[in-house]
C-alpha atoms as a PDB file:
ATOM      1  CA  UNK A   1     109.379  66.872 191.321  1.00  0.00           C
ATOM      2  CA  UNK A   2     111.089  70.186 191.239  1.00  0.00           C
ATOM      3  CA  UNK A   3     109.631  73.045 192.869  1.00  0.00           C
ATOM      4  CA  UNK A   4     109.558  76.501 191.226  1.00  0.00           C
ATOM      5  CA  UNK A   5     109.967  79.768 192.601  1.00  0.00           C
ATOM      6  CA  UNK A   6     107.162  82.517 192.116  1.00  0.00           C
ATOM      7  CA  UNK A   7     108.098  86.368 192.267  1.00  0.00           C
ATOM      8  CA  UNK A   8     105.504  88.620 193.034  1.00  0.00           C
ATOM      9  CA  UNK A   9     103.988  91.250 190.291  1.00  0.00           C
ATOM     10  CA  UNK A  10     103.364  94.895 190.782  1.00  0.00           C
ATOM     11  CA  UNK A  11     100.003  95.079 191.005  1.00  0.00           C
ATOM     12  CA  UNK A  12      98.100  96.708 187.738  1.00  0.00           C
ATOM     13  CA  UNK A  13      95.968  99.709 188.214  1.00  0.00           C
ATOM     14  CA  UNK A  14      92.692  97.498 188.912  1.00  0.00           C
ATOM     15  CA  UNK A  15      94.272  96.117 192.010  1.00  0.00           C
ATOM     16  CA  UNK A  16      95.267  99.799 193.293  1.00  0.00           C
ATOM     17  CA  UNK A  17      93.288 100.916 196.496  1.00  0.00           C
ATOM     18  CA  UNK A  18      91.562 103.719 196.011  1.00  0.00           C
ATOM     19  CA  UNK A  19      93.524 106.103 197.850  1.00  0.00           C
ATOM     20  CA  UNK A  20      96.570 104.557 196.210  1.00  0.00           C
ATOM     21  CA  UNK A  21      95.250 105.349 193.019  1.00  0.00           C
ATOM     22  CA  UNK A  22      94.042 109.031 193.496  1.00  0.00           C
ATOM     23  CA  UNK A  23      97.735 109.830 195.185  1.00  0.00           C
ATOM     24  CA  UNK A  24      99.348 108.330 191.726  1.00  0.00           C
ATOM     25  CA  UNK A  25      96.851 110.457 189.486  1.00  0.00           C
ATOM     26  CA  UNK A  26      97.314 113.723 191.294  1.00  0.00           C
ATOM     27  CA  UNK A  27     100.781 113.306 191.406  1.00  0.00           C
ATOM     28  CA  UNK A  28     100.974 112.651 188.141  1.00  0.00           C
ATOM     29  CA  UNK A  29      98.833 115.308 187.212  1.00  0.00           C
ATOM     30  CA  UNK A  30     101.082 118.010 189.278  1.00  0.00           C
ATOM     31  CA  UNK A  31     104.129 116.414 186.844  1.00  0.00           C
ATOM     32  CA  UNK A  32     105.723 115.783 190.635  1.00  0.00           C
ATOM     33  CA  UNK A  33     108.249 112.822 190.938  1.00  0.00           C
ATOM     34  CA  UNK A  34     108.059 110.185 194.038  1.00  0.00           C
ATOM     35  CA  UNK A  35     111.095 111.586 195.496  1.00  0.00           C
ATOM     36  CA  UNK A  36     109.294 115.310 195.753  1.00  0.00           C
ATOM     37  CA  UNK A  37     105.866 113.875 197.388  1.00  0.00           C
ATOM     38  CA  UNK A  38     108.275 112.016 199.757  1.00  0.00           C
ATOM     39  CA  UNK A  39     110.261 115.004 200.480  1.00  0.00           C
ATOM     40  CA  UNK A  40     107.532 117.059 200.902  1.00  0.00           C
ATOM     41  CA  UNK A  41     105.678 114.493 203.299  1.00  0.00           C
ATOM     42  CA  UNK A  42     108.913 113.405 205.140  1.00  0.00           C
ATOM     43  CA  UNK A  43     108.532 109.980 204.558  1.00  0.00           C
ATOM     44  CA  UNK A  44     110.649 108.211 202.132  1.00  0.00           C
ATOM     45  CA  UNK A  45     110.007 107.066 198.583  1.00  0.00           C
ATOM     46  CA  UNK A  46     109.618 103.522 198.321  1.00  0.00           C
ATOM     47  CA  UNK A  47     106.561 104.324 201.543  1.00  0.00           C
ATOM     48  CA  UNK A  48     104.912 106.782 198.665  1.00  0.00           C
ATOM     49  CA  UNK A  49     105.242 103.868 196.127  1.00  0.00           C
ATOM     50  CA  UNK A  50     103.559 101.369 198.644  1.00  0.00           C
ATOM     51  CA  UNK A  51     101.045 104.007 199.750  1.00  0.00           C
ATOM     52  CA  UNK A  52     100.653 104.294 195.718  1.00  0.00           C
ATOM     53  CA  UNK A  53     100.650 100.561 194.679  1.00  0.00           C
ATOM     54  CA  UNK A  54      98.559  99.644 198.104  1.00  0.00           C
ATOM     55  CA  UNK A  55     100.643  97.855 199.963  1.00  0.00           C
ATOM     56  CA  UNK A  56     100.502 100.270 202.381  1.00  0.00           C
ATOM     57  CA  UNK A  57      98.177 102.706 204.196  1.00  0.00           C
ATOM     58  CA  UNK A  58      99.087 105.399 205.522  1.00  0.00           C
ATOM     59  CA  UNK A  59      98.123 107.127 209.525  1.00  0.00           C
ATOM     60  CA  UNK A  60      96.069 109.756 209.661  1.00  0.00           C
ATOM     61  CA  UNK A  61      99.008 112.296 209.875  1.00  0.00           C
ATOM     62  CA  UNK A  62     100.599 111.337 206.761  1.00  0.00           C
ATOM     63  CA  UNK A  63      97.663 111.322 204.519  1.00  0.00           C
ATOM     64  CA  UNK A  64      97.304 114.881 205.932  1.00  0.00           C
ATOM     65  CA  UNK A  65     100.945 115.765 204.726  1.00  0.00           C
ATOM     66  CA  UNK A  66     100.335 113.603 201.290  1.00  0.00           C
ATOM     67  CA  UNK A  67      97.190 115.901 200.511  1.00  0.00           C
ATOM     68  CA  UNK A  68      98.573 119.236 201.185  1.00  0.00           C
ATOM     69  CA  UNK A  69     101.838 118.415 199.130  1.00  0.00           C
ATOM     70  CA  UNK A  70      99.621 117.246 196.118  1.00  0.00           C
ATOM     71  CA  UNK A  71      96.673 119.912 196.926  1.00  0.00           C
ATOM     72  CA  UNK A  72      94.105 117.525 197.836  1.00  0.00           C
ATOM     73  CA  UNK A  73      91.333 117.972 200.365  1.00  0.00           C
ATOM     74  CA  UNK A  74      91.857 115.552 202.880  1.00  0.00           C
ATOM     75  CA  UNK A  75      88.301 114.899 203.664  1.00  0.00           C
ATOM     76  CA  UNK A  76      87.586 114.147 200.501  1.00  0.00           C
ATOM     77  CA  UNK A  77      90.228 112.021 199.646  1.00  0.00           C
ATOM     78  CA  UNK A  78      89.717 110.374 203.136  1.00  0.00           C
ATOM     79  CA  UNK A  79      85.812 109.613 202.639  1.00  0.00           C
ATOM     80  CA  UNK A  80      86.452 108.390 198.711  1.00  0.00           C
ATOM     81  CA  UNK A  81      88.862 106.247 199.686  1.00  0.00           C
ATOM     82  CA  UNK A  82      86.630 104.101 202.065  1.00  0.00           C
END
């Protein structure tokens, strides 16, 4: 019996958190690029795409930085994304 190897798949928009998914619409709708949120937030891209995809979430500091780089109120992003 041979054993096969599995790769994982990026995970389609139904398996985004919520938070993940309202950072990727907003900064889509600003026409901003991963490398500019991450620039702006001081954290580095592939954390944005995790943050994004959900793999990650991010402290309370950082989603702070995230929402004022892509004009979002934090409260509100903080209380939908619960």
């Amino acid at each position: 019996m041979s054993e096969t190897t599995t790769f994982p798949t990026p995970l389609d928009a139904r398996e985004r958190t919520p938070l993940g998914a309202a950072l990727r619409r907003r900064r889509r709708e600003l026409e901003l690029t991963l490398k500019h949120v991450a620039a702006c937030a001081g954290v580095s891209i592939s954390y944005v795409s995790k943050l994004e995809t959900g793999t990650r979430e991010p402290p309370p500091d950082v989603l702070v930085k995230l929402c004022r780089c892509l004009d979002l109120d934090v409260r509100k992003v903080a209380r939908e994304s619960r």
